[in-house]
PDB file of N, CA and C in Angstrom:
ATOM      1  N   UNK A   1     -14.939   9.846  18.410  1.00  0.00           N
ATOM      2  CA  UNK A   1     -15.833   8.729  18.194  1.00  0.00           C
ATOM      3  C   UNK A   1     -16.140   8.552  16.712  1.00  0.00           C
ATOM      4  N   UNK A   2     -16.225   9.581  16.287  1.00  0.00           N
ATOM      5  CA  UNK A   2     -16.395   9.376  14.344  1.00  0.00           C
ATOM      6  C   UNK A   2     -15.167   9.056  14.205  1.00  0.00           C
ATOM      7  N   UNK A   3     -14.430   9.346  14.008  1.00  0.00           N
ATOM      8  CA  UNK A   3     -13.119   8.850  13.310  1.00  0.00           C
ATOM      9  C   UNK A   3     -12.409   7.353  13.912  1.00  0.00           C
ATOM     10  N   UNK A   4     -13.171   6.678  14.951  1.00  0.00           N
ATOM     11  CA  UNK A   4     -12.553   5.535  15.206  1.00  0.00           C
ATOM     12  C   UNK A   4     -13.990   4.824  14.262  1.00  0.00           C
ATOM     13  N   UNK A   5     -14.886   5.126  14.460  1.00  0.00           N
ATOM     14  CA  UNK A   5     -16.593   4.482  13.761  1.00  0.00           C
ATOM     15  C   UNK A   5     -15.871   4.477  11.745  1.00  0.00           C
ATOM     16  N   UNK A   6     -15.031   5.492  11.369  1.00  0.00           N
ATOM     17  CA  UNK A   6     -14.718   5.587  10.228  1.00  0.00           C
ATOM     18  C   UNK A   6     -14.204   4.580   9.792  1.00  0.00           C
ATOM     19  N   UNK A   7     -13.125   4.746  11.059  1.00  0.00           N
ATOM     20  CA  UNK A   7     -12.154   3.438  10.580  1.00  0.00           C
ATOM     21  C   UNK A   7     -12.322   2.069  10.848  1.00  0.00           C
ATOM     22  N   UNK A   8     -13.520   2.124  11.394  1.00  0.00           N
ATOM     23  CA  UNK A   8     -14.283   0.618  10.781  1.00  0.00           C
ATOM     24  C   UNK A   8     -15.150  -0.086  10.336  1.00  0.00           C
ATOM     25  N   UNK A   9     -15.461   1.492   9.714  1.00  0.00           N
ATOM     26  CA  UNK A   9     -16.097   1.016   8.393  1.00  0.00           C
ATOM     27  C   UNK A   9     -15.251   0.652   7.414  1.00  0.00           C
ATOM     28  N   UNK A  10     -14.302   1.105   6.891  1.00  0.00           N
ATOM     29  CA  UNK A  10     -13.420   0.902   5.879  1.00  0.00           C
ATOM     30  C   UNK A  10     -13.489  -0.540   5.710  1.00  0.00           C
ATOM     31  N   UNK A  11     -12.953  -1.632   6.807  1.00  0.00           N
ATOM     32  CA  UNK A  11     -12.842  -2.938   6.348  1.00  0.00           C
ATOM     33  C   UNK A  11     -14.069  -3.615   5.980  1.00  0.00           C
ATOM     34  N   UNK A  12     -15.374  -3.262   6.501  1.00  0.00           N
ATOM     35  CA  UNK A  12     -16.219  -3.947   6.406  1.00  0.00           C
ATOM     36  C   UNK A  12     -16.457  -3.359   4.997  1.00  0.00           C
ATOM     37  N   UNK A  13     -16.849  -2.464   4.367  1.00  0.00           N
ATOM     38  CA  UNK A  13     -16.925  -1.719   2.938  1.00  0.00           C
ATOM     39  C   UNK A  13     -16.300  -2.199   2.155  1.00  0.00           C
ATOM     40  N   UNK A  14     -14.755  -2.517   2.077  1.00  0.00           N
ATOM     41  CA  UNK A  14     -13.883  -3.062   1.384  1.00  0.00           C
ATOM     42  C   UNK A  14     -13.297  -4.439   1.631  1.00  0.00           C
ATOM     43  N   UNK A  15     -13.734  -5.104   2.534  1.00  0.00           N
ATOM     44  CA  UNK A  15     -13.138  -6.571   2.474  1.00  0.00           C
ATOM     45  C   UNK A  15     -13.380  -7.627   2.047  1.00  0.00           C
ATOM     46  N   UNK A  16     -14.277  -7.336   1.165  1.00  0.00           N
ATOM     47  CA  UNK A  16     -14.733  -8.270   0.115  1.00  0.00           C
ATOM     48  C   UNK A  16     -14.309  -8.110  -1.630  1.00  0.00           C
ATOM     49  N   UNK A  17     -13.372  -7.234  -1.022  1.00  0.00           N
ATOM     50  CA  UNK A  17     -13.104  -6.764  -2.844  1.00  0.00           C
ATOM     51  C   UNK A  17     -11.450  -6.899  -2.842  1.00  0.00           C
ATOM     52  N   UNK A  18     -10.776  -7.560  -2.129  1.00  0.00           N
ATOM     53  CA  UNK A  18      -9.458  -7.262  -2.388  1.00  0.00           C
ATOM     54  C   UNK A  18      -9.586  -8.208  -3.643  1.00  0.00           C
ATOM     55  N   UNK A  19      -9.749  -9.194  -3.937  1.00  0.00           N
ATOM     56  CA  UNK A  19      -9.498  -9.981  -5.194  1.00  0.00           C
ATOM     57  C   UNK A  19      -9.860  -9.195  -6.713  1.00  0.00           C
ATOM     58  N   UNK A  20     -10.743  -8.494  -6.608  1.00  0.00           N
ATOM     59  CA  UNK A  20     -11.162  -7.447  -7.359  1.00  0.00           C
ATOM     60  C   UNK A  20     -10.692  -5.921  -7.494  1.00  0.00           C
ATOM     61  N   UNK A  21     -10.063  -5.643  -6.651  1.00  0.00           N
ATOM     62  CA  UNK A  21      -9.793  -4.249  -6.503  1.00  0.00           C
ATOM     63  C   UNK A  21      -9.375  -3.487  -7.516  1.00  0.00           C
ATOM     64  N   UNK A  22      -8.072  -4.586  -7.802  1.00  0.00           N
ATOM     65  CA  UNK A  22      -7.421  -3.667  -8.711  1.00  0.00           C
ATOM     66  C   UNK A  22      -7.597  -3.155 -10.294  1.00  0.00           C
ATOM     67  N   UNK A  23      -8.364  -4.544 -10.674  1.00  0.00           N
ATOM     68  CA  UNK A  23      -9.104  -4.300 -12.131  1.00  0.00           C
ATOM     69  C   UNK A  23     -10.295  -3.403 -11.852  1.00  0.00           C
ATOM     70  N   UNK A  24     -10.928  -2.552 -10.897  1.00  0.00           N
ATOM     71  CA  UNK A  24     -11.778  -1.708 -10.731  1.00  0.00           C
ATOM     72  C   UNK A  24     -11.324  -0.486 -10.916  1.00  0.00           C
ATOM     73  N   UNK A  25      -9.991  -0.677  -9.965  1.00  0.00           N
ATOM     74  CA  UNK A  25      -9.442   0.820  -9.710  1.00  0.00           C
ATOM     75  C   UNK A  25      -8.842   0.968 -10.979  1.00  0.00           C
ATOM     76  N   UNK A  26      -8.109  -0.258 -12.579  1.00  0.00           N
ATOM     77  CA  UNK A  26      -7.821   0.375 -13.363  1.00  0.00           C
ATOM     78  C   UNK A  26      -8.378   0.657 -14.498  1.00  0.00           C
ATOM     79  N   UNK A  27      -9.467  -0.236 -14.345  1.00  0.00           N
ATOM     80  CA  UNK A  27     -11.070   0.450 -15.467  1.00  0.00           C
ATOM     81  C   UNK A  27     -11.208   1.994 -14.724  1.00  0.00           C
ATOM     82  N   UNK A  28     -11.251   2.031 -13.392  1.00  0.00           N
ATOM     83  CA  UNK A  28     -12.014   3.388 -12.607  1.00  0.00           C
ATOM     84  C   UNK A  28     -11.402   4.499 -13.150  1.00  0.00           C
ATOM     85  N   UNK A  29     -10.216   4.127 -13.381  1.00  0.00           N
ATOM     86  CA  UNK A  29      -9.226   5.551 -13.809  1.00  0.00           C
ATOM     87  C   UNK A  29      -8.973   5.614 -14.853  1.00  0.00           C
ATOM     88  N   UNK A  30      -9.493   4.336 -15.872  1.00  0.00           N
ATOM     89  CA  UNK A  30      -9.119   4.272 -17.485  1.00  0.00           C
ATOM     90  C   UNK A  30      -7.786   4.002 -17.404  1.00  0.00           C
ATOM     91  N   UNK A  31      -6.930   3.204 -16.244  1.00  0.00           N
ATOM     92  CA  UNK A  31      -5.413   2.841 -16.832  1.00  0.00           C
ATOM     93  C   UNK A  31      -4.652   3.958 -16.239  1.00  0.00           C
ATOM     94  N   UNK A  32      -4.936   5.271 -15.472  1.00  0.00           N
ATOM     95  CA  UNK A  32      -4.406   6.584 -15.254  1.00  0.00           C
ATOM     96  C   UNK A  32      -3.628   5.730 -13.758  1.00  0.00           C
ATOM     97  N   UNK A  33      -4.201   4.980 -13.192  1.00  0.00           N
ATOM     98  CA  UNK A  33      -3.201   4.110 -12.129  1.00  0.00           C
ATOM     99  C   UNK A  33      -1.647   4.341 -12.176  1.00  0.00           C
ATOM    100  N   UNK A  34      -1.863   3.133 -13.465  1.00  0.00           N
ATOM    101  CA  UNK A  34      -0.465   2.972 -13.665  1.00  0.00           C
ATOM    102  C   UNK A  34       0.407   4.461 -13.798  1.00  0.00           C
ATOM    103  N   UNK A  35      -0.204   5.719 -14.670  1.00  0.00           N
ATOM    104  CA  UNK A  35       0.821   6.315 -14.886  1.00  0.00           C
ATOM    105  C   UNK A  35       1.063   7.070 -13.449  1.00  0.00           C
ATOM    106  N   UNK A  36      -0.208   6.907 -12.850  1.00  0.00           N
ATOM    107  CA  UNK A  36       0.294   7.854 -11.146  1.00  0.00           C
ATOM    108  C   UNK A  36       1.190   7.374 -10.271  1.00  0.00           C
ATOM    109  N   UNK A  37       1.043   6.217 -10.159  1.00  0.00           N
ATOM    110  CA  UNK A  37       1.914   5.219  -9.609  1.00  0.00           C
ATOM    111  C   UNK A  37       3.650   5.462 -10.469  1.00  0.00           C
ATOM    112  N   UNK A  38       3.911   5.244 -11.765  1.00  0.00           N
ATOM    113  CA  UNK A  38       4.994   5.521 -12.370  1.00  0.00           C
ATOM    114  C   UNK A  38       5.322   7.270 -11.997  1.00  0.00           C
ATOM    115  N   UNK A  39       4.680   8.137 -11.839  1.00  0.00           N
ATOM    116  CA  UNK A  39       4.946   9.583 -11.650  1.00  0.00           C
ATOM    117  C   UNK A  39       5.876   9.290 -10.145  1.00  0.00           C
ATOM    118  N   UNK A  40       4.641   8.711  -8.807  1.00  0.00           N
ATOM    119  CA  UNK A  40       4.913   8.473  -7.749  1.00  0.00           C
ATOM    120  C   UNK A  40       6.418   8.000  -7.148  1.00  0.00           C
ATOM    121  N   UNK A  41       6.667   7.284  -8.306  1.00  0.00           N
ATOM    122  CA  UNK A  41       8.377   6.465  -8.290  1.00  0.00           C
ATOM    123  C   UNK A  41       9.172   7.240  -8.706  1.00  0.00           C
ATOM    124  N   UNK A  42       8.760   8.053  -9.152  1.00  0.00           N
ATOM    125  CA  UNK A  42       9.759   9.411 -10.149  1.00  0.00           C
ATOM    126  C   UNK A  42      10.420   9.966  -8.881  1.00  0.00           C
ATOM    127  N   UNK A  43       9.391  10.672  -8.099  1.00  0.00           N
ATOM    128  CA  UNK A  43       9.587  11.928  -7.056  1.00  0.00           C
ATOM    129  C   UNK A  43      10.689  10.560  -6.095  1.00  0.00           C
ATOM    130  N   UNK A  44      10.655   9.569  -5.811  1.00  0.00           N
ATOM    131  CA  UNK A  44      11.647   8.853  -4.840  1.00  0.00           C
ATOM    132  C   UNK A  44      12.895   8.731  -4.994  1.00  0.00           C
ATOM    133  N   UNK A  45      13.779   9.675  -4.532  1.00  0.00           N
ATOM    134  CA  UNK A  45      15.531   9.222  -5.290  1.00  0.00           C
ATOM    135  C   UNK A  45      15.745   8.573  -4.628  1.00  0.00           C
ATOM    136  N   UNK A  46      16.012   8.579  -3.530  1.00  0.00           N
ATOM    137  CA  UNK A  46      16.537   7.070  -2.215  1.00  0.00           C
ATOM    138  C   UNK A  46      15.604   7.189  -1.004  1.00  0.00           C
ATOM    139  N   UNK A  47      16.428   6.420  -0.337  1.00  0.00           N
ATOM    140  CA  UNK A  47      16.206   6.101   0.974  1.00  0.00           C
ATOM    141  C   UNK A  47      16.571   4.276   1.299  1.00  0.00           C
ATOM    142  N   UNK A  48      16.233   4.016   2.623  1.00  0.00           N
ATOM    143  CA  UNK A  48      16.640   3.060   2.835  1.00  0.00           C
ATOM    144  C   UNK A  48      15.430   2.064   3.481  1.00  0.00           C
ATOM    145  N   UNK A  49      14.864   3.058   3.880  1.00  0.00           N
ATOM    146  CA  UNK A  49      13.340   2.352   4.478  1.00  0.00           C
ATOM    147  C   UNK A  49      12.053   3.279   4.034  1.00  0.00           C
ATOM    148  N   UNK A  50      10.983   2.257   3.587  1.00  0.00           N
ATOM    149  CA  UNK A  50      10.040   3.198   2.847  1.00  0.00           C
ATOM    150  C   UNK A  50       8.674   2.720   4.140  1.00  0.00           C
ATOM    151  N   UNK A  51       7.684   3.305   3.869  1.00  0.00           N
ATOM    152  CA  UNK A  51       6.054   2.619   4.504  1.00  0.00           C
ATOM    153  C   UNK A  51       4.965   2.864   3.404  1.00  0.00           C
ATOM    154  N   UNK A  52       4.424   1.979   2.823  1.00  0.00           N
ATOM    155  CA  UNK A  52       3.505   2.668   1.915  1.00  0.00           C
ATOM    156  C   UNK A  52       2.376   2.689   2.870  1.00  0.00           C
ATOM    157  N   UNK A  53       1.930   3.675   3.019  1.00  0.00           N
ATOM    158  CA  UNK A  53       0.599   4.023   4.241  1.00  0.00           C
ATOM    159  C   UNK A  53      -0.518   3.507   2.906  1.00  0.00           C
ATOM    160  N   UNK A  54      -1.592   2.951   3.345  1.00  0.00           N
ATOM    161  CA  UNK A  54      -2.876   2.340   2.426  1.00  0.00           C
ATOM    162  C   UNK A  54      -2.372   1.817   1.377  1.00  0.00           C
ATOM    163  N   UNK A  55      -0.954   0.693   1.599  1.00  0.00           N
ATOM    164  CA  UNK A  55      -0.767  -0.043   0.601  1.00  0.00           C
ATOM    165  C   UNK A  55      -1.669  -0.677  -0.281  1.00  0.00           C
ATOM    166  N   UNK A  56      -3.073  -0.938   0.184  1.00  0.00           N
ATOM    167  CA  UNK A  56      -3.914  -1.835  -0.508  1.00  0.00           C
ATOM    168  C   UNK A  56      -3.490  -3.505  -0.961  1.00  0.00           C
ATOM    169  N   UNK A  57      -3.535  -3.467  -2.251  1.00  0.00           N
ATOM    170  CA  UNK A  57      -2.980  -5.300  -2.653  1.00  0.00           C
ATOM    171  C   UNK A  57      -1.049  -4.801  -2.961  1.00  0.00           C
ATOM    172  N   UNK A  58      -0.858  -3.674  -2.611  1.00  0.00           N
ATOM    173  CA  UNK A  58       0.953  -3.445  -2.940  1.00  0.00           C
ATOM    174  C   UNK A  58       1.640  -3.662  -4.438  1.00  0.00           C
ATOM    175  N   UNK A  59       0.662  -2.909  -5.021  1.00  0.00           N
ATOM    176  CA  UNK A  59       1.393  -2.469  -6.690  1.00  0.00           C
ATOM    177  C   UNK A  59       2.140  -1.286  -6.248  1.00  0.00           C
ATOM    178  N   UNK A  60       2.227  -0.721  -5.678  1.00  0.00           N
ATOM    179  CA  UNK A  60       3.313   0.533  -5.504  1.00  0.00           C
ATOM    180  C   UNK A  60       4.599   0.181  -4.369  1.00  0.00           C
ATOM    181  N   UNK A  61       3.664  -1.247  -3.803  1.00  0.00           N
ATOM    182  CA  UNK A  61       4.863  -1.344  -2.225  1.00  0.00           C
ATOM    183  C   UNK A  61       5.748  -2.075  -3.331  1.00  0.00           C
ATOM    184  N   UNK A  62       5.900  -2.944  -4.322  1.00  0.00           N
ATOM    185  CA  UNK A  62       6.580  -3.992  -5.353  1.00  0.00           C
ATOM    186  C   UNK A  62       6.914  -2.936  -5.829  1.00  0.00           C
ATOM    187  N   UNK A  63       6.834  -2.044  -6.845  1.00  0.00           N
ATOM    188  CA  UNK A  63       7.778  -0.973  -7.402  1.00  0.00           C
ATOM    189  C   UNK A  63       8.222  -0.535  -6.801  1.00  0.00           C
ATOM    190  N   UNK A  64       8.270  -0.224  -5.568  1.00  0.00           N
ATOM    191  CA  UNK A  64       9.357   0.517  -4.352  1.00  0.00           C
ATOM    192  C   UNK A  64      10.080  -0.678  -4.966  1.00  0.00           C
ATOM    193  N   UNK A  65      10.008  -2.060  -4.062  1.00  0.00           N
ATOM    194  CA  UNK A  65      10.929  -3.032  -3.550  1.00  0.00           C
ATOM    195  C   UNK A  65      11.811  -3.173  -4.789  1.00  0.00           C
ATOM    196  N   UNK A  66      11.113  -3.067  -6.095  1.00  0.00           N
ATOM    197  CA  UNK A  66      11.771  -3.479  -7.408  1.00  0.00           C
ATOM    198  C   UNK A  66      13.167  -2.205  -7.562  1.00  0.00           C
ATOM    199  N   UNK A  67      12.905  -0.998  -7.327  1.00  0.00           N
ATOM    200  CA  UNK A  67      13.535   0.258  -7.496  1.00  0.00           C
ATOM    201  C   UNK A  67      14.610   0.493  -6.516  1.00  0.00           C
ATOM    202  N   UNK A  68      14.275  -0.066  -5.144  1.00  0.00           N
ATOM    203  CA  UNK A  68      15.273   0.062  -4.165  1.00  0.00           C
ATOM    204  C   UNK A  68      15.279  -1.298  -3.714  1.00  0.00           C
ATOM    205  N   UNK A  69      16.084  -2.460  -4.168  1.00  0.00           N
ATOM    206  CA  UNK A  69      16.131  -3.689  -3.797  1.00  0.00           C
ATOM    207  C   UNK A  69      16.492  -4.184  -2.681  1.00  0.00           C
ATOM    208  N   UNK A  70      17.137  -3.117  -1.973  1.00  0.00           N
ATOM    209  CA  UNK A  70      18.564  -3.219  -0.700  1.00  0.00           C
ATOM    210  C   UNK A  70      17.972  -2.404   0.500  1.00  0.00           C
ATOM    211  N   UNK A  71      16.546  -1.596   0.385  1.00  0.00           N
ATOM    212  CA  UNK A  71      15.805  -1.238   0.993  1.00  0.00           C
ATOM    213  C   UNK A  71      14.727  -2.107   1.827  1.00  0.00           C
ATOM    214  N   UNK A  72      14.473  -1.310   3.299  1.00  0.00           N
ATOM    215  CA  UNK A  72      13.051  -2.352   3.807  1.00  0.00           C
ATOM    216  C   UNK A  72      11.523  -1.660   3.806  1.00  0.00           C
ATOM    217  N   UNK A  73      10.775  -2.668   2.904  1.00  0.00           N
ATOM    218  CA  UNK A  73       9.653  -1.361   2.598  1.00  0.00           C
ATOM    219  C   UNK A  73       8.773  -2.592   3.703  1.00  0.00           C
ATOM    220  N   UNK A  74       7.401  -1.443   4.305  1.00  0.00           N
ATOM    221  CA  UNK A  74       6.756  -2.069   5.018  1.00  0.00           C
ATOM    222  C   UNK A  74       5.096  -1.502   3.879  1.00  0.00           C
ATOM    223  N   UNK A  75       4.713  -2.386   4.052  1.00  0.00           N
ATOM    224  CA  UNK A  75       3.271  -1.718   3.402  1.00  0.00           C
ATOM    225  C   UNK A  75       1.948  -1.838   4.225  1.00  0.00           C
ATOM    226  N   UNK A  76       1.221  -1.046   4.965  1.00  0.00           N
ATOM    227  CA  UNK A  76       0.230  -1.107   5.765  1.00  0.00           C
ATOM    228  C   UNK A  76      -1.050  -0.918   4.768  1.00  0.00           C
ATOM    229  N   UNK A  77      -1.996  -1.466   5.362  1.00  0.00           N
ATOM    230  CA  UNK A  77      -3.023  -1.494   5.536  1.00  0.00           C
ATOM    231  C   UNK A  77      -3.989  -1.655   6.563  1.00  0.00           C
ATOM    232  N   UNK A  78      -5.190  -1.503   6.710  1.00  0.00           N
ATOM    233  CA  UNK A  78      -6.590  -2.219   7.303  1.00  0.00           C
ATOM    234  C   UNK A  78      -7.560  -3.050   7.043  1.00  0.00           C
ATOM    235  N   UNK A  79      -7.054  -3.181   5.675  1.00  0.00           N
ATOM    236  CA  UNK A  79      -8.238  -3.892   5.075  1.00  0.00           C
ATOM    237  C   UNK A  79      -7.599  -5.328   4.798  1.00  0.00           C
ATOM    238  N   UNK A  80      -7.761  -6.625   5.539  1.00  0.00           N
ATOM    239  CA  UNK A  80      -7.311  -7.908   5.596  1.00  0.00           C
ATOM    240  C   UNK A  80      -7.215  -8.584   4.077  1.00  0.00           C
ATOM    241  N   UNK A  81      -8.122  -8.271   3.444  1.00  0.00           N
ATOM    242  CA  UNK A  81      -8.488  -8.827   2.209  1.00  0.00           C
ATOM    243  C   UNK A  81      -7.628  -8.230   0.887  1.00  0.00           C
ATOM    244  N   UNK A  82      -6.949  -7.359   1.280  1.00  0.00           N
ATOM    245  CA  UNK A  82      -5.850  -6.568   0.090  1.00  0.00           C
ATOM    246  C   UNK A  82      -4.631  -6.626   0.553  1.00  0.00           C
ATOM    247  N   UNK A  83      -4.559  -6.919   2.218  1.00  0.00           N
ATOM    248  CA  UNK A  83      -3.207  -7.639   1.807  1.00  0.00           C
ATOM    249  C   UNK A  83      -2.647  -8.978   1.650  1.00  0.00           C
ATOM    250  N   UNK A  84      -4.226  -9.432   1.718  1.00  0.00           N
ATOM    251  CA  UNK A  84      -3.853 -10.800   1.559  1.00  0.00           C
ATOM    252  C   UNK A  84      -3.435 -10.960   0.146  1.00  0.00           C
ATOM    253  N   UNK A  85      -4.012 -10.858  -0.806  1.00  0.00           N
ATOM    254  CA  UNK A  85      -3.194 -10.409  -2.208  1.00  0.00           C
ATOM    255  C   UNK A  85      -1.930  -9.649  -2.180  1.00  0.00           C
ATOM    256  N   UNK A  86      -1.732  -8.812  -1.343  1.00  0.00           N
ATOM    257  CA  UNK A  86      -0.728  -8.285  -1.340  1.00  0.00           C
ATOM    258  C   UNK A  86       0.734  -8.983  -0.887  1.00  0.00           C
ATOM    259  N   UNK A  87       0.260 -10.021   0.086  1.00  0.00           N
ATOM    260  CA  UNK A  87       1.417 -10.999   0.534  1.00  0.00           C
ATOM    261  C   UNK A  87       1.553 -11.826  -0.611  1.00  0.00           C
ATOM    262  N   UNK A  88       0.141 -12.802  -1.233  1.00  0.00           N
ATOM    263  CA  UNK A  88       0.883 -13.119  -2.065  1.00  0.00           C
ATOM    264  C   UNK A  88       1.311 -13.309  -3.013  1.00  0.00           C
ATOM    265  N   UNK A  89       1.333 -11.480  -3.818  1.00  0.00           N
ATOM    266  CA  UNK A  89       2.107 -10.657  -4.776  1.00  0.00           C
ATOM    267  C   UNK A  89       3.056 -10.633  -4.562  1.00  0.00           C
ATOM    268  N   UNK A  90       3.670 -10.763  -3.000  1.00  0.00           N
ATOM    269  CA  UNK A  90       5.135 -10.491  -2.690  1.00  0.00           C
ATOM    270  C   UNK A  90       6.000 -11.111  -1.968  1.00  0.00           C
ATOM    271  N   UNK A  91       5.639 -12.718  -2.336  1.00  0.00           N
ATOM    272  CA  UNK A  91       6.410 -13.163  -1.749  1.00  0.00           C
ATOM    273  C   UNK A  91       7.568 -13.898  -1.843  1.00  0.00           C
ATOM    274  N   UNK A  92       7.653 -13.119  -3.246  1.00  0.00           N
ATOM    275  CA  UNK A  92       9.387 -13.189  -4.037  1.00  0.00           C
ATOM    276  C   UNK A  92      10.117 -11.943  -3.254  1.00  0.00           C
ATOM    277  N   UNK A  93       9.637 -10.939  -2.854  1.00  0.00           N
ATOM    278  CA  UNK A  93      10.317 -10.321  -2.236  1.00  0.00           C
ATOM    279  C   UNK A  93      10.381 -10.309  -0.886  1.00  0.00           C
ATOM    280  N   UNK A  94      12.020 -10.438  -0.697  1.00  0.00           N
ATOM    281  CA  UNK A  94      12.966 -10.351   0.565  1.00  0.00           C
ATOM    282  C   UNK A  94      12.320  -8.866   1.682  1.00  0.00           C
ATOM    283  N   UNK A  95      12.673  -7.669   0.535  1.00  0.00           N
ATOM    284  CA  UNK A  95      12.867  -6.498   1.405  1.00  0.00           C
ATOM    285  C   UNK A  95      11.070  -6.327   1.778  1.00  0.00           C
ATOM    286  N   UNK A  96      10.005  -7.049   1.775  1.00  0.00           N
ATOM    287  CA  UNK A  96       8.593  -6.069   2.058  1.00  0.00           C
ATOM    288  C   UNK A  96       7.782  -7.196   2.794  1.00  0.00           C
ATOM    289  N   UNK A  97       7.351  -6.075   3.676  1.00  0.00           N
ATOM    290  CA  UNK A  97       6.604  -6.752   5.002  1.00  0.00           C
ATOM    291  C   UNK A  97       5.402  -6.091   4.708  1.00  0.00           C
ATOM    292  N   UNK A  98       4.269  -6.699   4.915  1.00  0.00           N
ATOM    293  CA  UNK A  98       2.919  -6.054   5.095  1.00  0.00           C
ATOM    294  C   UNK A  98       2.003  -6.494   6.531  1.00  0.00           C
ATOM    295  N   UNK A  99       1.526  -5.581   7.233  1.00  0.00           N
ATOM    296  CA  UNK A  99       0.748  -5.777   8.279  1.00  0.00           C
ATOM    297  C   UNK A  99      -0.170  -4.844   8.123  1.00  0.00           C
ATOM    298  N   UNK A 100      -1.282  -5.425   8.775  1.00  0.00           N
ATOM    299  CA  UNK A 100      -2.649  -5.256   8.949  1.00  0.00           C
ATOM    300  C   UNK A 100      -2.206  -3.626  10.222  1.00  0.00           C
ATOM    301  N   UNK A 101      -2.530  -2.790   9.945  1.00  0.00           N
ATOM    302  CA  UNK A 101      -2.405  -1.491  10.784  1.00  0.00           C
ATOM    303  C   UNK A 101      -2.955  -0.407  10.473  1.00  0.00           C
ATOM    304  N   UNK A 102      -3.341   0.816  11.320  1.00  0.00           N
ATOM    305  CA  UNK A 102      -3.901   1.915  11.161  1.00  0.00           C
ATOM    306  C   UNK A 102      -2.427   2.704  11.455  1.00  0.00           C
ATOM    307  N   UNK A 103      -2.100   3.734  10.625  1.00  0.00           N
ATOM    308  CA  UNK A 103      -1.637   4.712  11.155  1.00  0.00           C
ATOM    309  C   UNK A 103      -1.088   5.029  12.469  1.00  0.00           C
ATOM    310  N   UNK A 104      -2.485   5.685  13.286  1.00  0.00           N
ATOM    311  CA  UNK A 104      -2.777   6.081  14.219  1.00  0.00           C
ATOM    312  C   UNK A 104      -1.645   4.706  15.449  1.00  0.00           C
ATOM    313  N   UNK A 105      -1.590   3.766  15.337  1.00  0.00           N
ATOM    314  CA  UNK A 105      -0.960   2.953  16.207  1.00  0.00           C
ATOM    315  C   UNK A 105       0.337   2.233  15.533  1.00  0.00           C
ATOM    316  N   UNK A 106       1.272   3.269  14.435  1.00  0.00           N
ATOM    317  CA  UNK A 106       2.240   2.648  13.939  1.00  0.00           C
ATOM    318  C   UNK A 106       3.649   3.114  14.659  1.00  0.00           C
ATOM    319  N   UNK A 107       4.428   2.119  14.875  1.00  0.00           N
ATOM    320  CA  UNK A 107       5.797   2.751  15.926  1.00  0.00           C
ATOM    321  C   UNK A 107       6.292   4.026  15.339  1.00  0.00           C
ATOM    322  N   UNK A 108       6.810   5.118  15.865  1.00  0.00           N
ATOM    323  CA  UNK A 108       7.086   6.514  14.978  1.00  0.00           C
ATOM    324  C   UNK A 108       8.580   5.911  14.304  1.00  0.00           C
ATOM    325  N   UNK A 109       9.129   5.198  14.653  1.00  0.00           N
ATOM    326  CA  UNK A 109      10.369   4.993  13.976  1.00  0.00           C
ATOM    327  C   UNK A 109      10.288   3.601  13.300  1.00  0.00           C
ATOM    328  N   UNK A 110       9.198   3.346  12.553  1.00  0.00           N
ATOM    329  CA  UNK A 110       9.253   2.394  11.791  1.00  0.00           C
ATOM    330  C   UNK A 110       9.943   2.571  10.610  1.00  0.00           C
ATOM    331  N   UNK A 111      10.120   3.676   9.819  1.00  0.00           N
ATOM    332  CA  UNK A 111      11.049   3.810   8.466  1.00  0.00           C
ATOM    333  C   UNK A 111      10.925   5.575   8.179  1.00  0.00           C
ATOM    334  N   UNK A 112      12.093   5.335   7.543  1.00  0.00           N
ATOM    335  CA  UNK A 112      12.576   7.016   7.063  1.00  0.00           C
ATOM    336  C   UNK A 112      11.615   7.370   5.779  1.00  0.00           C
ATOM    337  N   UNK A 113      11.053   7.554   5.286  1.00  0.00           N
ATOM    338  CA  UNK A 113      10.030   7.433   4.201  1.00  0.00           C
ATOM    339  C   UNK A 113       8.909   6.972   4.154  1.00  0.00           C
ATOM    340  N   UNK A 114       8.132   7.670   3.966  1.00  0.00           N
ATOM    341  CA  UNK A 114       6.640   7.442   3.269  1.00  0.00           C
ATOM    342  C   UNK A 114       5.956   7.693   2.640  1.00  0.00           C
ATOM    343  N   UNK A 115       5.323   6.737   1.998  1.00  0.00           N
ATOM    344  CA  UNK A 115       4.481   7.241   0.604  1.00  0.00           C
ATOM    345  C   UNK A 115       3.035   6.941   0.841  1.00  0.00           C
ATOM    346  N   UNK A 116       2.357   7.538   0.038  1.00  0.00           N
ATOM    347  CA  UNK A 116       1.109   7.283   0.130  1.00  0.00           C
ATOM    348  C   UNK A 116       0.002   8.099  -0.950  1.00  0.00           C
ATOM    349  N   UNK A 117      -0.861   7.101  -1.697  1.00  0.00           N
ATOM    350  CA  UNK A 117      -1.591   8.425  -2.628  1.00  0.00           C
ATOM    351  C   UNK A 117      -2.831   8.174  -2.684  1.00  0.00           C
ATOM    352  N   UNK A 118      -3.858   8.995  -3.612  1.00  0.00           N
ATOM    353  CA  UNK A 118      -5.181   9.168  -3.294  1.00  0.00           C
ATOM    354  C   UNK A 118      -5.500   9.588  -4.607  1.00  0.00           C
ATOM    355  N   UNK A 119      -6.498   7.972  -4.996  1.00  0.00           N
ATOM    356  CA  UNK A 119      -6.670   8.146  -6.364  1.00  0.00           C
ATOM    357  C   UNK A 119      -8.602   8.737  -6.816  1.00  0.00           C
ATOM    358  N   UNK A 120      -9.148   7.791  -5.863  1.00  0.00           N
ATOM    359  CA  UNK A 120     -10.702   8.312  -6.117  1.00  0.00           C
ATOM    360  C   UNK A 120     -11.200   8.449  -4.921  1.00  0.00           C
TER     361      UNK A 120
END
């Protein structure tokens, strides 16, 4: 019962900030974003299908797509309001799908790869 009560809080907490998010999170970290995110792309040599689990607005699901062009990245979230930026950040790209999802109810064979990180 807590952990379903958790997970909905999240949207209500955060769904008013996707338009904002990301200039928070890169004042929040002093700019350290970007280089975690660039580290994050380091550790990926291939694959063919990625999931970014808590894509947010999809600055990391677009550097996948940019890095592996011929790949299908999916980028989840819960929070309606970051991917709505996130769709349309990406909708020059072919290979990336974003849907509104928890984890907990994602098909197990949705993609060979996943990423996911944890900044604050």
């Amino acid at each position: 019962m807590l952990a379903e009560s958790a997970k909905n809080l999240v949207p209500k907490f955060f769904d008013e900030t996707g338009t904002t998010y990301d200039g928070v999170v890169s004042y929040g970290t002093l700019g350290k974003d970007k280089y975690w995110k660039k580290k994050i792309l380091q550790q990926i040599s291939n694959g063919n299908s990625f999931l970014d689990l808590a894509c947010g607005t999809g600055i990391l699901t677009r550097k996948i797509a940019e890095k592996f062009p011929n790949a299908k990245i999916v980028g989840i979230d819960i929070t309606k309001s970051y991917l709505d930026v996130a769709k349309k950040n990406s909708n020059s790209f072919d290979n990336i799908s974003n849907w509104i999802q928890s984890l907990i109810a994602l098909p197990h064979h949705i993609c060979q790869n996943i990423v996911t990180r944890k900044y604050l």
